[in-house]
Protein backbone atom coordinates (compact mmCIF):
# COMPACT_ATOMS: atom_id res chain seq x y z
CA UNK A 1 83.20 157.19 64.06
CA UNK A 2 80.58 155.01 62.88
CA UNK A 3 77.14 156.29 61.50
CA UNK A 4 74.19 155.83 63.50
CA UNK A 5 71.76 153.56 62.42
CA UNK A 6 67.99 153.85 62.94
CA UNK A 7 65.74 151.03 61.75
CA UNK A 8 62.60 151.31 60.96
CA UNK A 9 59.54 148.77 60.63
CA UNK A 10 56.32 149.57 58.65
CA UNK A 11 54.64 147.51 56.77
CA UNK A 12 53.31 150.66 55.16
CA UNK A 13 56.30 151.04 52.82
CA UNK A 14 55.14 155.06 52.23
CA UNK A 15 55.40 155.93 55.45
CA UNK A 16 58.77 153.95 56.14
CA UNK A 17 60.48 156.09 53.14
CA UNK A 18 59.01 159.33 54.20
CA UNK A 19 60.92 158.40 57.91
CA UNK A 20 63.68 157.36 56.38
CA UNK A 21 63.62 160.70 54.34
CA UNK A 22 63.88 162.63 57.22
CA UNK A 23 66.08 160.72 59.21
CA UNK A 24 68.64 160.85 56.32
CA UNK A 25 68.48 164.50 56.06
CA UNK A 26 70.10 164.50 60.04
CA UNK A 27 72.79 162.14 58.73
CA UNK A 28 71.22 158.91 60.02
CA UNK A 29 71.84 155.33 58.12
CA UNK A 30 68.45 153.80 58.22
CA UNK A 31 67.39 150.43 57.67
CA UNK A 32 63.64 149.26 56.56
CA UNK A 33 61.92 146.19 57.05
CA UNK A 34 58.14 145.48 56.42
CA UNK A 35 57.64 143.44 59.44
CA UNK A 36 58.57 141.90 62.32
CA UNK A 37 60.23 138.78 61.35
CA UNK A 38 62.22 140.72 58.76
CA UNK A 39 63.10 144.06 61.66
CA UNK A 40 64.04 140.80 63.92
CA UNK A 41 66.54 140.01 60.99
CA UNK A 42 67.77 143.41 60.57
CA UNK A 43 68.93 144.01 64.38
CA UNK A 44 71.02 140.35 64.04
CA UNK A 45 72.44 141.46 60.77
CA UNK A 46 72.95 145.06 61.21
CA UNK A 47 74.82 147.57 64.16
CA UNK A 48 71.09 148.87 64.77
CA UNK A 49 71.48 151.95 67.56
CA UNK A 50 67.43 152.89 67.41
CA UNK A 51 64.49 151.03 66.71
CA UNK A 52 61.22 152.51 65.43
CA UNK A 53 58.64 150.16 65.05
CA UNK A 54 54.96 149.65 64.09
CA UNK A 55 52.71 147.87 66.51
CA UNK A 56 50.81 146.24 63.98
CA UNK A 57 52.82 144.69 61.35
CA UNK A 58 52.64 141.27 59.24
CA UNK A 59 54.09 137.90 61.08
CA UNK A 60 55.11 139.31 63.49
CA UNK A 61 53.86 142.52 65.43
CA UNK A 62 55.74 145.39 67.67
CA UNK A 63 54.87 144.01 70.67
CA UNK A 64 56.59 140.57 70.07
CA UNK A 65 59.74 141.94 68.16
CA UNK A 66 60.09 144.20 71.09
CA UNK A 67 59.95 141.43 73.29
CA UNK A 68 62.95 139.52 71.08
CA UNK A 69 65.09 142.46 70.36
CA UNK A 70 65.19 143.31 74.06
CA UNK A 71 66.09 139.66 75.20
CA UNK A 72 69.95 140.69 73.36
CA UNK A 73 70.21 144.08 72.61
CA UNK A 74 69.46 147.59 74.64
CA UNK A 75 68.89 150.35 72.06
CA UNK A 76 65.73 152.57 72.27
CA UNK A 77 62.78 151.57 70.81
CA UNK A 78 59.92 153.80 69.60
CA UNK A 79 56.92 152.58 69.52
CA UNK A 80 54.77 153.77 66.04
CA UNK A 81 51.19 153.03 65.41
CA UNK A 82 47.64 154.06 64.83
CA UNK A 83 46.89 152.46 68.03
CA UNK A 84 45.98 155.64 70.10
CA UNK A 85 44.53 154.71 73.78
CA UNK A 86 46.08 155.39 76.55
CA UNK A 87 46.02 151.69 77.20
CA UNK A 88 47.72 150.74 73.59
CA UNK A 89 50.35 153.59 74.56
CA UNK A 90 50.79 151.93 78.43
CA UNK A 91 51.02 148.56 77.20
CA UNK A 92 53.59 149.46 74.60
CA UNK A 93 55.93 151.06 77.24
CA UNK A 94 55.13 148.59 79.38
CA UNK A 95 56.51 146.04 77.13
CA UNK A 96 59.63 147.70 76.50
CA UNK A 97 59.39 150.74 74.01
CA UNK A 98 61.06 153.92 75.56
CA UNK A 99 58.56 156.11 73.58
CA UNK A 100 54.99 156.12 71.80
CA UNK A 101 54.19 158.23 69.04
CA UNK A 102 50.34 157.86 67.42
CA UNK A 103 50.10 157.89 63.95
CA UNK A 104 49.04 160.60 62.01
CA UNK A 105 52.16 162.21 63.03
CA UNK A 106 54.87 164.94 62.39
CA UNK A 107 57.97 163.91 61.01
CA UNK A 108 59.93 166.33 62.57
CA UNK A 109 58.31 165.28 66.02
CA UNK A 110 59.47 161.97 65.55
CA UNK A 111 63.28 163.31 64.39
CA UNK A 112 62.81 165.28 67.72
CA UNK A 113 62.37 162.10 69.97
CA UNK A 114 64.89 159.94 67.81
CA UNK A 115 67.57 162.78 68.59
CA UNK A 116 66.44 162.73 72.34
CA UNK A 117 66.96 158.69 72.96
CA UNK A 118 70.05 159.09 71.18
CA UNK A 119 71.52 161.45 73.09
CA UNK A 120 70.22 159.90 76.30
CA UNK A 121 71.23 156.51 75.26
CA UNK A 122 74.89 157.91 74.04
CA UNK A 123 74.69 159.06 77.94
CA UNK A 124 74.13 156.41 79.70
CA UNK A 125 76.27 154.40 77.70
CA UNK A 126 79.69 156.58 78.71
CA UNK A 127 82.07 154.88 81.23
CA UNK A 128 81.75 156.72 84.47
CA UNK A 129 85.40 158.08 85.27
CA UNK A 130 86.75 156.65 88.12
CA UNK A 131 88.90 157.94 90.56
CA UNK A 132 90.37 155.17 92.85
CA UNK A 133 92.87 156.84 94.19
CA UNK A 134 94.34 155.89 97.59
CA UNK A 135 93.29 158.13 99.84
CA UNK A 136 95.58 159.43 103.03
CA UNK A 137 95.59 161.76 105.59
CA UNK A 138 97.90 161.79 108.44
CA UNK A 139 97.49 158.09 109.64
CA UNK A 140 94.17 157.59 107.75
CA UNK A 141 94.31 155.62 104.38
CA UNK A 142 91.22 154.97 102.21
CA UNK A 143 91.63 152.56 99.40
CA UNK A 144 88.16 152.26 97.33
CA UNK A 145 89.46 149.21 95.36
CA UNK A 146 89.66 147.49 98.31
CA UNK A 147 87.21 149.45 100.04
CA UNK A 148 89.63 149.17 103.04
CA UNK A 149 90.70 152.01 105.65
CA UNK A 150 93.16 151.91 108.09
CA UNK A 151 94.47 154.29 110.73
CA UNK A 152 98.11 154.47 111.44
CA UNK A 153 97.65 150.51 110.05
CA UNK A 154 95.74 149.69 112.19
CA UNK A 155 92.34 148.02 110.07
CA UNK A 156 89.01 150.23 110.98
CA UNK A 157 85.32 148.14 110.04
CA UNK A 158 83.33 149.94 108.62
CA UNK A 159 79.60 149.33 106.83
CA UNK A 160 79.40 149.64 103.34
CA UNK A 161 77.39 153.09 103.91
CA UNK A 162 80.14 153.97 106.28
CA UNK A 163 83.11 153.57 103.67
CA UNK A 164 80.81 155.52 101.23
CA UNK A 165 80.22 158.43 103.36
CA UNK A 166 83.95 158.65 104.30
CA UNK A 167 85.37 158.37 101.14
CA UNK A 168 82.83 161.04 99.57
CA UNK A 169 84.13 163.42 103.05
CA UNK A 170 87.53 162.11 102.12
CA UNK A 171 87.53 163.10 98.59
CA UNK A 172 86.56 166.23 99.02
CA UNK A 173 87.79 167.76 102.51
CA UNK A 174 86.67 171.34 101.80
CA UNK A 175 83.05 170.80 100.97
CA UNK A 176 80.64 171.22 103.48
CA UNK A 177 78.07 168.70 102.97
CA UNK A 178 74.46 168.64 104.82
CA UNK A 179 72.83 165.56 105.96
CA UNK A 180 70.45 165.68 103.08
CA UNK A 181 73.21 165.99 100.74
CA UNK A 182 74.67 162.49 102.38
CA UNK A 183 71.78 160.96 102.32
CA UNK A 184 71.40 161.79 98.55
């Protein structure tokens, strides 16, 4: 299994060592730049799997590297920086960070959040099993890769919705389900 790598873009080069210090110490591969331009290089050269990035950095700041990095790639970003409004921390998530942290700030905190978007980004990244069996039942037959049912051969229409409700009954004939739990 390959290591995870986090990059990280500071132009403060103190407080990208004492991140990368940290991050290290949980096993992490981390990669520094000292800009934008130079994080912008990192994610084409590198298998980046986090970002964490200043807002305001040399030639080119968070909010624009953000906007490039996100026009290829889909890893969390975390948002870094002294800027502290509610506004800075709205417009940051706004353009595409998936957290804000406000500098001065605890190291561990920030470990804490880097270990969170991992593991929700390690989620959401898992193919969802699928179970496409053909379904049958006396005369009925569901197929969901076709998304075709038929009853004693016979071809029934049904709506999208339809199918969907009938294959989740199908698939699970001893269930009782409510209507709220359908409509869900």
């Amino acid at each position: 299994m390959k290591p995870i790598t986090i990059l990280i873009a500071d132009d403060e080069a103190e407080i990208a060592e004492l991140i990368a210090l940290y991050l290290q110490k949980e096993g992490y591969h981390t990669v520094i730049a000292s800009d934008g331009k130079d994080a912008i290089h990192a994610v084409q050269t590198h298998s980046i799997d986090l970002a964490i990035l200043d807002i305001m950095m040399p030639r080119l700041d968070g909010y624009e590297a953000t906007r490039q990095i996100r026009e290829q790639h889909h890893m969390p970003i975390i948002f870094l920086s002294a800027k502290a409004s509610d506004m800075d921390k709205i417009s940051g998530l706004v353009m595409g960070a998936d957290d804000y942290m406000t500098k001065p700030f605890n190291p561990m905190e920030l470990v804490a959040r880097v270990n969170a978007q991992l593991r929700r980004a390690m989620r959401l990244n898992q193919p969802t099993p699928v179970n496409n069996t053909v379904l049958e039942a006396g005369g009925l037959v569901i197929s969901p890769d076709q998304r075709t049912v038929s009853l004693y051969g016979k071809p029934i229409e049904l709506t999208p919705k339809e199918f969907d409700i009938l294959y989740l009954l199908a698939r699970h004939p001893i269930k009782v389900y409510s209507a709220e739990n359908i409509f869900q």
